[in-house]
PDB file of N, CA and C in Angstrom:
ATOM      1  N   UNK A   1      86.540  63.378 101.537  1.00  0.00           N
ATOM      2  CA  UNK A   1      85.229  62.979 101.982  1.00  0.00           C
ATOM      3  C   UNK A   1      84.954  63.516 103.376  1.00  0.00           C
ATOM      4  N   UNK A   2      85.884  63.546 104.121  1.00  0.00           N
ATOM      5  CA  UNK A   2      85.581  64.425 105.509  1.00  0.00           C
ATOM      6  C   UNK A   2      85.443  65.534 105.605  1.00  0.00           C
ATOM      7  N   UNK A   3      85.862  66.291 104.631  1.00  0.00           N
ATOM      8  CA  UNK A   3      85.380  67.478 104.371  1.00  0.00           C
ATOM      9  C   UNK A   3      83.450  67.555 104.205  1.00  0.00           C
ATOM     10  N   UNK A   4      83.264  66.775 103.932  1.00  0.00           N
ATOM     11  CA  UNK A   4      81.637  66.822 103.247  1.00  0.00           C
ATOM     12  C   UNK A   4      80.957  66.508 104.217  1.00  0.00           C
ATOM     13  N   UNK A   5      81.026  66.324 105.105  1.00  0.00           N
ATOM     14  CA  UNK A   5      80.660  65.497 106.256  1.00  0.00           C
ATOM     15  C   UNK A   5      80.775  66.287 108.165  1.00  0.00           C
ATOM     16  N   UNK A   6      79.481  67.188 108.009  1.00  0.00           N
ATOM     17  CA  UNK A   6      79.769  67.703 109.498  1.00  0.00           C
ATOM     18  C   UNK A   6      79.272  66.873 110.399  1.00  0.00           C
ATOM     19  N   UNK A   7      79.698  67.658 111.380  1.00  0.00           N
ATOM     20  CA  UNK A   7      78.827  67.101 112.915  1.00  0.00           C
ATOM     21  C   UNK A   7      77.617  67.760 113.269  1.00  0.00           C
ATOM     22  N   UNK A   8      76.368  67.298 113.845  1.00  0.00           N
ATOM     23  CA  UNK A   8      75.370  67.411 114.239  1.00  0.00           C
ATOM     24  C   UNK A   8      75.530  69.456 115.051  1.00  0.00           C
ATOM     25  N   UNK A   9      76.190  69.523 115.600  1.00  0.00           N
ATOM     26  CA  UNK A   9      76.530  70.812 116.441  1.00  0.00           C
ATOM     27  C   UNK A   9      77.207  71.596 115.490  1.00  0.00           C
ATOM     28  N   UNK A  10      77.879  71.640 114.538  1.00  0.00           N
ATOM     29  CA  UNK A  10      78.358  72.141 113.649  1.00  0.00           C
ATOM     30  C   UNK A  10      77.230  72.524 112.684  1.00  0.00           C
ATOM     31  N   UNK A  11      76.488  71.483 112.444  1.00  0.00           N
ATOM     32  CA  UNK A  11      75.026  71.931 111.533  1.00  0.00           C
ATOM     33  C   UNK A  11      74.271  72.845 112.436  1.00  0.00           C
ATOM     34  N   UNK A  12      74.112  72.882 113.807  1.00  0.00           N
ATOM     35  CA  UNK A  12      73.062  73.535 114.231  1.00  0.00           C
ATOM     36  C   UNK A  12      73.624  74.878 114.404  1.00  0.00           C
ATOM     37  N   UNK A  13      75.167  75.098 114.548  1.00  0.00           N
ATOM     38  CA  UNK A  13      75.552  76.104 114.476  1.00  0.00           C
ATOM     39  C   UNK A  13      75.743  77.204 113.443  1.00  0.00           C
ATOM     40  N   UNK A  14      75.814  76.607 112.319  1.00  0.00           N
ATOM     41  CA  UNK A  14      75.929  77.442 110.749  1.00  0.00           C
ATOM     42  C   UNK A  14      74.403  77.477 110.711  1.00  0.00           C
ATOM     43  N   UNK A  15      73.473  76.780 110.399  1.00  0.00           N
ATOM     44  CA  UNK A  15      72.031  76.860 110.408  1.00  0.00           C
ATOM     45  C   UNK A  15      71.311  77.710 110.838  1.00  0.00           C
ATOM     46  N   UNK A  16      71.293  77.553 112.313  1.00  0.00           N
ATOM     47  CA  UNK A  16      70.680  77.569 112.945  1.00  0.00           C
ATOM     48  C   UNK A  16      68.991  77.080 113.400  1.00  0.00           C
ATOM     49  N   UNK A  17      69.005  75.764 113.080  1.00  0.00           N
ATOM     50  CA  UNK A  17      67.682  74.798 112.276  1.00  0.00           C
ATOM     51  C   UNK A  17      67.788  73.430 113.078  1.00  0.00           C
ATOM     52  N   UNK A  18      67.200  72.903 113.291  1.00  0.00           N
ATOM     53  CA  UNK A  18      67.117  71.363 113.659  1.00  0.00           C
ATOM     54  C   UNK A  18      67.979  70.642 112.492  1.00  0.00           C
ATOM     55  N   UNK A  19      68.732  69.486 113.190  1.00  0.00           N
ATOM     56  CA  UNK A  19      69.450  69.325 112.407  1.00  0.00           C
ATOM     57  C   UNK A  19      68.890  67.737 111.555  1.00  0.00           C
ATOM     58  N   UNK A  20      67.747  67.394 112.403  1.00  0.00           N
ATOM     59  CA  UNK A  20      66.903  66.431 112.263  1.00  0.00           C
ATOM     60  C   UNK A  20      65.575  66.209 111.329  1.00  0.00           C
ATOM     61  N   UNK A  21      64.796  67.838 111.584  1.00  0.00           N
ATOM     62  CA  UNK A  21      64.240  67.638 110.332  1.00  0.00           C
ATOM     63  C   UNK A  21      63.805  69.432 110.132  1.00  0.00           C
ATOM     64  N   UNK A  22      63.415  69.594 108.929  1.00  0.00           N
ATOM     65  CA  UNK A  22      63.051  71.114 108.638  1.00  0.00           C
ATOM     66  C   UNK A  22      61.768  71.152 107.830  1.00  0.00           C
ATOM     67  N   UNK A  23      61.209  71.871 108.498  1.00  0.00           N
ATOM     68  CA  UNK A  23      59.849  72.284 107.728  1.00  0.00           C
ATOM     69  C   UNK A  23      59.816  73.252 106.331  1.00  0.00           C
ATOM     70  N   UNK A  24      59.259  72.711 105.335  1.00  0.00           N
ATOM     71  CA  UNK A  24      59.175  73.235 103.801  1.00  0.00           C
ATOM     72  C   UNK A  24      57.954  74.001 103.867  1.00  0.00           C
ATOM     73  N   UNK A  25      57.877  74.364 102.457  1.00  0.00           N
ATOM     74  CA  UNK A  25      57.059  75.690 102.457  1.00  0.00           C
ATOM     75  C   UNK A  25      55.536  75.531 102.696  1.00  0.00           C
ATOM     76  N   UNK A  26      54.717  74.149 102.119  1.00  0.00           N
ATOM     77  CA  UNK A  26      53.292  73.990 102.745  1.00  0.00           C
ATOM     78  C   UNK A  26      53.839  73.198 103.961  1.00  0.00           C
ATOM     79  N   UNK A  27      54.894  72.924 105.289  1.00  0.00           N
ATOM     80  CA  UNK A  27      54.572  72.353 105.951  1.00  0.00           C
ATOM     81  C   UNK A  27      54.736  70.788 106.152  1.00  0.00           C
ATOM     82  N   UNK A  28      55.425  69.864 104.822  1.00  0.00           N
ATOM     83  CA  UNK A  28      55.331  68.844 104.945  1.00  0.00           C
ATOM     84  C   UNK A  28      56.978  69.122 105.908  1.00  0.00           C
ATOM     85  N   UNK A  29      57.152  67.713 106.115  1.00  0.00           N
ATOM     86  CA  UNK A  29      58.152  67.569 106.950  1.00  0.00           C
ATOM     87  C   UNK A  29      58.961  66.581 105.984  1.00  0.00           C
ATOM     88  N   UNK A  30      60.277  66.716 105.670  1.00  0.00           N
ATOM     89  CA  UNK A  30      61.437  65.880 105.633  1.00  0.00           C
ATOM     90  C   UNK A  30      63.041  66.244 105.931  1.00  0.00           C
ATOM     91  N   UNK A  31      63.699  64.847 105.308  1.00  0.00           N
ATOM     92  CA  UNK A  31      65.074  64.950 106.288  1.00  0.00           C
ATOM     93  C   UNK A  31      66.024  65.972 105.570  1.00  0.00           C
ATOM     94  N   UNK A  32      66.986  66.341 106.947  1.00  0.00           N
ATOM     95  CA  UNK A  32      67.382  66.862 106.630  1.00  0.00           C
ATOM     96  C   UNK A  32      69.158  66.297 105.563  1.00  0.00           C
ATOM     97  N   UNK A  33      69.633  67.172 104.273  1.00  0.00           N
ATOM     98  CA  UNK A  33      70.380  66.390 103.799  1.00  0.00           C
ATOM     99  C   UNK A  33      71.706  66.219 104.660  1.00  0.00           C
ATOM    100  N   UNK A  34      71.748  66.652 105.633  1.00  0.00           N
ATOM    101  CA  UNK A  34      73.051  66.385 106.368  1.00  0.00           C
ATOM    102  C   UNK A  34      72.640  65.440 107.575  1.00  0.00           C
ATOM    103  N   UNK A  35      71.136  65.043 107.538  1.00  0.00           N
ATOM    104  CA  UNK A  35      70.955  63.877 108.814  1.00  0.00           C
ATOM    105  C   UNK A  35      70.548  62.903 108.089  1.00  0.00           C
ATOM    106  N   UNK A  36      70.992  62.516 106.825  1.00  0.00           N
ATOM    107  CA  UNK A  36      71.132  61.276 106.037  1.00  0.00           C
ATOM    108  C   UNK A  36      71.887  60.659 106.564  1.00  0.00           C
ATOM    109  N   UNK A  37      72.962  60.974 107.356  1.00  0.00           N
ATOM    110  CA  UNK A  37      74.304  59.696 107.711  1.00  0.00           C
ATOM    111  C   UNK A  37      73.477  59.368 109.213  1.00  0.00           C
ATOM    112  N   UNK A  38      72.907  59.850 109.717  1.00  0.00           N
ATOM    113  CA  UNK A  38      72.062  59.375 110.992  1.00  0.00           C
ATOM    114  C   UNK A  38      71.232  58.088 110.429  1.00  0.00           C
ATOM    115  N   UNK A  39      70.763  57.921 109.308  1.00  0.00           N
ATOM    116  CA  UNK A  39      69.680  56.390 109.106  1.00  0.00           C
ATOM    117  C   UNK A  39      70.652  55.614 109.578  1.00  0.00           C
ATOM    118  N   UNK A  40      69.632  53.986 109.808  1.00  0.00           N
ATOM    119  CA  UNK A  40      70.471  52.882 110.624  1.00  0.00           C
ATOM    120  C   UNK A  40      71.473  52.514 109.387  1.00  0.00           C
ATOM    121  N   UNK A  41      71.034  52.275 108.129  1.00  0.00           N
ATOM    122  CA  UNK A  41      72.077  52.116 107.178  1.00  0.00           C
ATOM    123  C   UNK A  41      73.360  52.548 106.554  1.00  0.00           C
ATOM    124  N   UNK A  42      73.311  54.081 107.487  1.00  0.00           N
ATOM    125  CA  UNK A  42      74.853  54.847 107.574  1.00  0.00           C
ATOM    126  C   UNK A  42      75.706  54.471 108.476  1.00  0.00           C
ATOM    127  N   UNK A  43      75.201  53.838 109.658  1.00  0.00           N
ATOM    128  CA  UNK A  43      76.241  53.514 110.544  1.00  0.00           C
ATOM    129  C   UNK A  43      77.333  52.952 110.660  1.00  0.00           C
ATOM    130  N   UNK A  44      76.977  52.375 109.267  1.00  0.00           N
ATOM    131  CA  UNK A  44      78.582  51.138 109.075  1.00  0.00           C
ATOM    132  C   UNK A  44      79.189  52.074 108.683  1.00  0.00           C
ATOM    133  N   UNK A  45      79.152  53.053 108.049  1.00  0.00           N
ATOM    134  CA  UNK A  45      80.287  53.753 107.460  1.00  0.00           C
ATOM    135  C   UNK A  45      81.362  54.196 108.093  1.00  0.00           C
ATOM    136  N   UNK A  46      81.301  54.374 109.217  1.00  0.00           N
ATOM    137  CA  UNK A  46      82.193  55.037 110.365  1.00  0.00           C
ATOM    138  C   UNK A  46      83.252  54.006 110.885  1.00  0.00           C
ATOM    139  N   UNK A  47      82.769  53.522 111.268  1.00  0.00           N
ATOM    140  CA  UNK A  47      83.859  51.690 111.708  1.00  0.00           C
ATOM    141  C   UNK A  47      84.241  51.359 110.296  1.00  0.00           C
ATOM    142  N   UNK A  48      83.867  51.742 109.387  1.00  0.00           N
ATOM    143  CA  UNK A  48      84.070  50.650 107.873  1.00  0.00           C
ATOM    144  C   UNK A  48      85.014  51.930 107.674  1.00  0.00           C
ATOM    145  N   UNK A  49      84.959  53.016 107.819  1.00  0.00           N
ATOM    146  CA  UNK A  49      85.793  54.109 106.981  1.00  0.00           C
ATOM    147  C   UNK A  49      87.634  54.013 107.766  1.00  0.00           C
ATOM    148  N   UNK A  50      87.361  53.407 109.403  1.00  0.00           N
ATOM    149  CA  UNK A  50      88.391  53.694 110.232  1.00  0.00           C
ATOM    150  C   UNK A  50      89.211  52.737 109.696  1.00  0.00           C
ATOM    151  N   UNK A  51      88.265  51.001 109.927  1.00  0.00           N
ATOM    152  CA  UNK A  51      89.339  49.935 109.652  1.00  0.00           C
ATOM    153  C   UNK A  51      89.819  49.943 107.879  1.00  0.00           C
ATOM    154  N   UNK A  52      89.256  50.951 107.261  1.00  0.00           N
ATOM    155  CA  UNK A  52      89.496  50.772 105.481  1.00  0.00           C
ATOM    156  C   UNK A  52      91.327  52.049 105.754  1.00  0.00           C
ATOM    157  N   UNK A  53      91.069  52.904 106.538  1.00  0.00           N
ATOM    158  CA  UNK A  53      91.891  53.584 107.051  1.00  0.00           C
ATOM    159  C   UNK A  53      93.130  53.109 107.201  1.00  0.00           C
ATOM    160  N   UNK A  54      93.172  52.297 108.330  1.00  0.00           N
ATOM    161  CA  UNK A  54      93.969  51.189 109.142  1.00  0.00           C
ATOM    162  C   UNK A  54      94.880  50.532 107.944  1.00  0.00           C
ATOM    163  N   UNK A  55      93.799  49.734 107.508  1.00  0.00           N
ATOM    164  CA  UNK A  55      94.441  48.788 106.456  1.00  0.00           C
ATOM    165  C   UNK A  55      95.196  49.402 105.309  1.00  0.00           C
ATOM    166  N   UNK A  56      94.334  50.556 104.581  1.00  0.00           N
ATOM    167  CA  UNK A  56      95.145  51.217 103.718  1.00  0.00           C
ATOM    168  C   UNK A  56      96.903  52.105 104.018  1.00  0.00           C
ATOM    169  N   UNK A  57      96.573  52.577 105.616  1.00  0.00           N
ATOM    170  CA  UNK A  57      98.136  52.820 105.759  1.00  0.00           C
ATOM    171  C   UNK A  57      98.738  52.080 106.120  1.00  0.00           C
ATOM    172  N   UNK A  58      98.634  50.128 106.207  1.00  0.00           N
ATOM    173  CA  UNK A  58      99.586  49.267 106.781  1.00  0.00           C
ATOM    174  C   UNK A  58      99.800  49.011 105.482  1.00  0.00           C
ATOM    175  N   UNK A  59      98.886  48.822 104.239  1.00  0.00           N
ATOM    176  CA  UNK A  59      99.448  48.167 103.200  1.00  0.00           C
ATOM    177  C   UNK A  59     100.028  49.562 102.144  1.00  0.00           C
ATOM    178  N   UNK A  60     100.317  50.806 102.490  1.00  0.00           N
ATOM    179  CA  UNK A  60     101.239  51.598 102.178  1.00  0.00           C
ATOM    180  C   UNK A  60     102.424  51.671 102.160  1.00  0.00           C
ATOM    181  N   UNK A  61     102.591  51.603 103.810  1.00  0.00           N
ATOM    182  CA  UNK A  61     103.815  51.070 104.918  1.00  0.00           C
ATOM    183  C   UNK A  61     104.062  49.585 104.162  1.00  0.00           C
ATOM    184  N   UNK A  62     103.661  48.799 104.091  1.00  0.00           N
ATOM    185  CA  UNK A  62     104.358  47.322 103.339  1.00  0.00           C
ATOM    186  C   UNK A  62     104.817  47.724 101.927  1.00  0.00           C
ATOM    187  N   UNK A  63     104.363  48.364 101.117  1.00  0.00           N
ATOM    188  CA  UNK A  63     104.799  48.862  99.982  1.00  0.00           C
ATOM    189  C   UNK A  63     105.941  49.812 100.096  1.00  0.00           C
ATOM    190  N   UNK A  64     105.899  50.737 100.922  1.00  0.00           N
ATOM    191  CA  UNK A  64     107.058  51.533 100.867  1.00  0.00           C
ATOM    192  C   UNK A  64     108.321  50.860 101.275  1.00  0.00           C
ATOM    193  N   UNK A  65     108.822  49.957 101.971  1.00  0.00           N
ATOM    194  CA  UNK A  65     109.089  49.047 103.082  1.00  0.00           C
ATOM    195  C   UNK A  65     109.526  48.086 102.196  1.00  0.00           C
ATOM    196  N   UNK A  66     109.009  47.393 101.125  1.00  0.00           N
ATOM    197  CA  UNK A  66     109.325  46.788  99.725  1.00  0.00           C
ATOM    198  C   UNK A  66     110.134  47.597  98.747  1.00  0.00           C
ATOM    199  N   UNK A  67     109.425  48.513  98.412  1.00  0.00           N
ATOM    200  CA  UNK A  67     110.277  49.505  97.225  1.00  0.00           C
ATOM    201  C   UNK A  67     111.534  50.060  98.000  1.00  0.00           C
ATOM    202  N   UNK A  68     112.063  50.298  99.224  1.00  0.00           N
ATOM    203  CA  UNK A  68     113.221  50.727  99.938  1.00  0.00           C
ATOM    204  C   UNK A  68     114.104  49.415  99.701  1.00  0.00           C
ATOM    205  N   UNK A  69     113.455  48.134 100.021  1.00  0.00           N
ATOM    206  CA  UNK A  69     114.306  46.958  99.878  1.00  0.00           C
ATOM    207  C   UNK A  69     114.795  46.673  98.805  1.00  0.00           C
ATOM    208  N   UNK A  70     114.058  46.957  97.470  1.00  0.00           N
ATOM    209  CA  UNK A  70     114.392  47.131  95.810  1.00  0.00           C
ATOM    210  C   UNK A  70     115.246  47.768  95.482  1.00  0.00           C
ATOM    211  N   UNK A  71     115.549  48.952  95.788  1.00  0.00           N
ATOM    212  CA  UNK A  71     115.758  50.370  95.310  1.00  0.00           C
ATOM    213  C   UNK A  71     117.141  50.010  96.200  1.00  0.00           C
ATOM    214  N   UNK A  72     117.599  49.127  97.076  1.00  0.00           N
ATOM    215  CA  UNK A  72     118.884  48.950  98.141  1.00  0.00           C
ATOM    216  C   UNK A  72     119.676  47.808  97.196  1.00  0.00           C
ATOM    217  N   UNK A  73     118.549  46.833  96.905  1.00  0.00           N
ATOM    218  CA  UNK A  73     119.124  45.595  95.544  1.00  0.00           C
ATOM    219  C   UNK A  73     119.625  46.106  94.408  1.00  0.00           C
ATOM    220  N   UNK A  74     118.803  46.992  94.042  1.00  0.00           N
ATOM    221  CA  UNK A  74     119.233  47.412  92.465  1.00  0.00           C
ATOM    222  C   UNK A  74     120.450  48.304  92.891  1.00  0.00           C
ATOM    223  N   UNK A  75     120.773  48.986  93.789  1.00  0.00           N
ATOM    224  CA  UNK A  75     121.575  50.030  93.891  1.00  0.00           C
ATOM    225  C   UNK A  75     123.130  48.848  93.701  1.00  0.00           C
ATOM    226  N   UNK A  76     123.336  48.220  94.637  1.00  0.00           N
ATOM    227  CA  UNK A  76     123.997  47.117  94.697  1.00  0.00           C
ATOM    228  C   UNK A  76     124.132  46.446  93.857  1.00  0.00           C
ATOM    229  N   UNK A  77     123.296  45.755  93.083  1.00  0.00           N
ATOM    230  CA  UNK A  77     123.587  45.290  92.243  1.00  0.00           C
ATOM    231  C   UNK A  77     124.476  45.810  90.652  1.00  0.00           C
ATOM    232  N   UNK A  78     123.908  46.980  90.134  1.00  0.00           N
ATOM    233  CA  UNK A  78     124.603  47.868  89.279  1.00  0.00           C
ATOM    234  C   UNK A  78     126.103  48.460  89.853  1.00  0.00           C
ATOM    235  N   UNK A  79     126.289  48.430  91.141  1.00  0.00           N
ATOM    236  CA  UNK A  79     127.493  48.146  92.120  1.00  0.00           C
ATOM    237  C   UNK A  79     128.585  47.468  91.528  1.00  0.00           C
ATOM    238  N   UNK A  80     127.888  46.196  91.561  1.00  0.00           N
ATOM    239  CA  UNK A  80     128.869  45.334  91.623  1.00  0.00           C
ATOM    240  C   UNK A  80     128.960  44.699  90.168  1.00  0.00           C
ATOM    241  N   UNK A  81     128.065  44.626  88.998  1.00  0.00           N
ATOM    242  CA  UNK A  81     128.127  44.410  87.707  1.00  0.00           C
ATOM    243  C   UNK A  81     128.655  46.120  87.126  1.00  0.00           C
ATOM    244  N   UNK A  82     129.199  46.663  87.656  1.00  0.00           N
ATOM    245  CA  UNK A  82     129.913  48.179  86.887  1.00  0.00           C
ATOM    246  C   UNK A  82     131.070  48.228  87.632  1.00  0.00           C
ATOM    247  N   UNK A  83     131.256  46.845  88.944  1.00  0.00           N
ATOM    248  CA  UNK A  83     132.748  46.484  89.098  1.00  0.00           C
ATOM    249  C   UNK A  83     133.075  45.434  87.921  1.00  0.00           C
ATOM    250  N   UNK A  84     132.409  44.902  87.452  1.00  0.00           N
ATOM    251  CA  UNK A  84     132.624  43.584  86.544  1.00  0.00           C
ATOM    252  C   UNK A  84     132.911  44.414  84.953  1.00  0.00           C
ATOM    253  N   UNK A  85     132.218  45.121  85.035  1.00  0.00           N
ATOM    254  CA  UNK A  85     132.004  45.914  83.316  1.00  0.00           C
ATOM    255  C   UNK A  85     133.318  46.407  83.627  1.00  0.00           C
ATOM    256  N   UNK A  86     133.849  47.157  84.535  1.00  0.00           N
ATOM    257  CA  UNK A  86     135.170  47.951  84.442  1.00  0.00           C
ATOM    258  C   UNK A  86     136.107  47.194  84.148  1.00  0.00           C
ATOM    259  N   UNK A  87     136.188  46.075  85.231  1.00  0.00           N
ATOM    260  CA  UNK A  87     137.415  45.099  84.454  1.00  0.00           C
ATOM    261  C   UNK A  87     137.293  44.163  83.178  1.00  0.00           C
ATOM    262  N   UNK A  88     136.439  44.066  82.864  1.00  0.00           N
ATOM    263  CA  UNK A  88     135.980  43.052  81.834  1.00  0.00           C
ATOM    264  C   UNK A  88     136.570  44.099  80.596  1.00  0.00           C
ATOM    265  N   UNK A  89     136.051  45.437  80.273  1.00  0.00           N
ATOM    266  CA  UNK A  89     136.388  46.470  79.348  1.00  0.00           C
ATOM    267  C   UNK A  89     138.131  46.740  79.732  1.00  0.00           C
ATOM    268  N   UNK A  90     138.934  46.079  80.724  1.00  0.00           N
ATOM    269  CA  UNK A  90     140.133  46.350  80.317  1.00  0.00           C
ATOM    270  C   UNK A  90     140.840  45.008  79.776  1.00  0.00           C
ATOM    271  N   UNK A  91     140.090  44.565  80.317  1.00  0.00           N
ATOM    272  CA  UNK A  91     140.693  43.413  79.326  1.00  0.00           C
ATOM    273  C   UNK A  91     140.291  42.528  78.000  1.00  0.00           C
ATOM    274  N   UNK A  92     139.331  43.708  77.602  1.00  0.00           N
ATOM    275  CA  UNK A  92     138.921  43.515  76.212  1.00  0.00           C
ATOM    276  C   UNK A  92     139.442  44.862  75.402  1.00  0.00           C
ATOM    277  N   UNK A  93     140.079  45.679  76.315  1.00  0.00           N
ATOM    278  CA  UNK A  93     141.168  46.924  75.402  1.00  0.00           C
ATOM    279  C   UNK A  93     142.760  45.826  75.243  1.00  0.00           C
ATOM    280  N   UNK A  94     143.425  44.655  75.850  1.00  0.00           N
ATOM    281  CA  UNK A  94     144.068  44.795  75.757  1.00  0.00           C
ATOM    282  C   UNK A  94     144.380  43.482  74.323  1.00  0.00           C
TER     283      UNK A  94
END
């Protein structure tokens, strides 16, 4: 999504056009599609995109952080029940 998404100076630079509004062929005036995230109703997106950010790599980090703690149990555990299987199988050979 940040890919899709320039900056105001970046538009005026590839353009070379107002980045605010552009005049059509009789003259009417409208917006431009890259100064859609300028309405007052885009603004949340920016604070909403950082803290969705935030949160998504703490609750990554808690998941990875979990599955390391699993993956340390199970290792251990098959440990110590394949110490039990070894002796248990010799004394069901004898």
């Amino acid at each position: 999504m940040a890919t899709l998404l320039r900056r105001r100076d970046q538009h005026d630079e590839t353009n070379n056009v107002s980045a605010d509004v552009e005049a059509s062929v009789n003259g009417d005036r409208f917006i431009s599609p890259d100064s859609t995230l300028e309405e007052p109703g885009s603004k949340i997106w920016g604070p909403y995109l950082n803290l969705a950010d935030k949160y998504d790599k703490d609750l990554v980090h808690n998941w990875r952080d979990d599955m390391d703690s699993l993956l340390i149990f199970a290792a251990l555990f098959s440990a110590s029940v394949t110490a039990f299987v070894i002796e248990s199988y010799k004394i069901l050979e004898t």
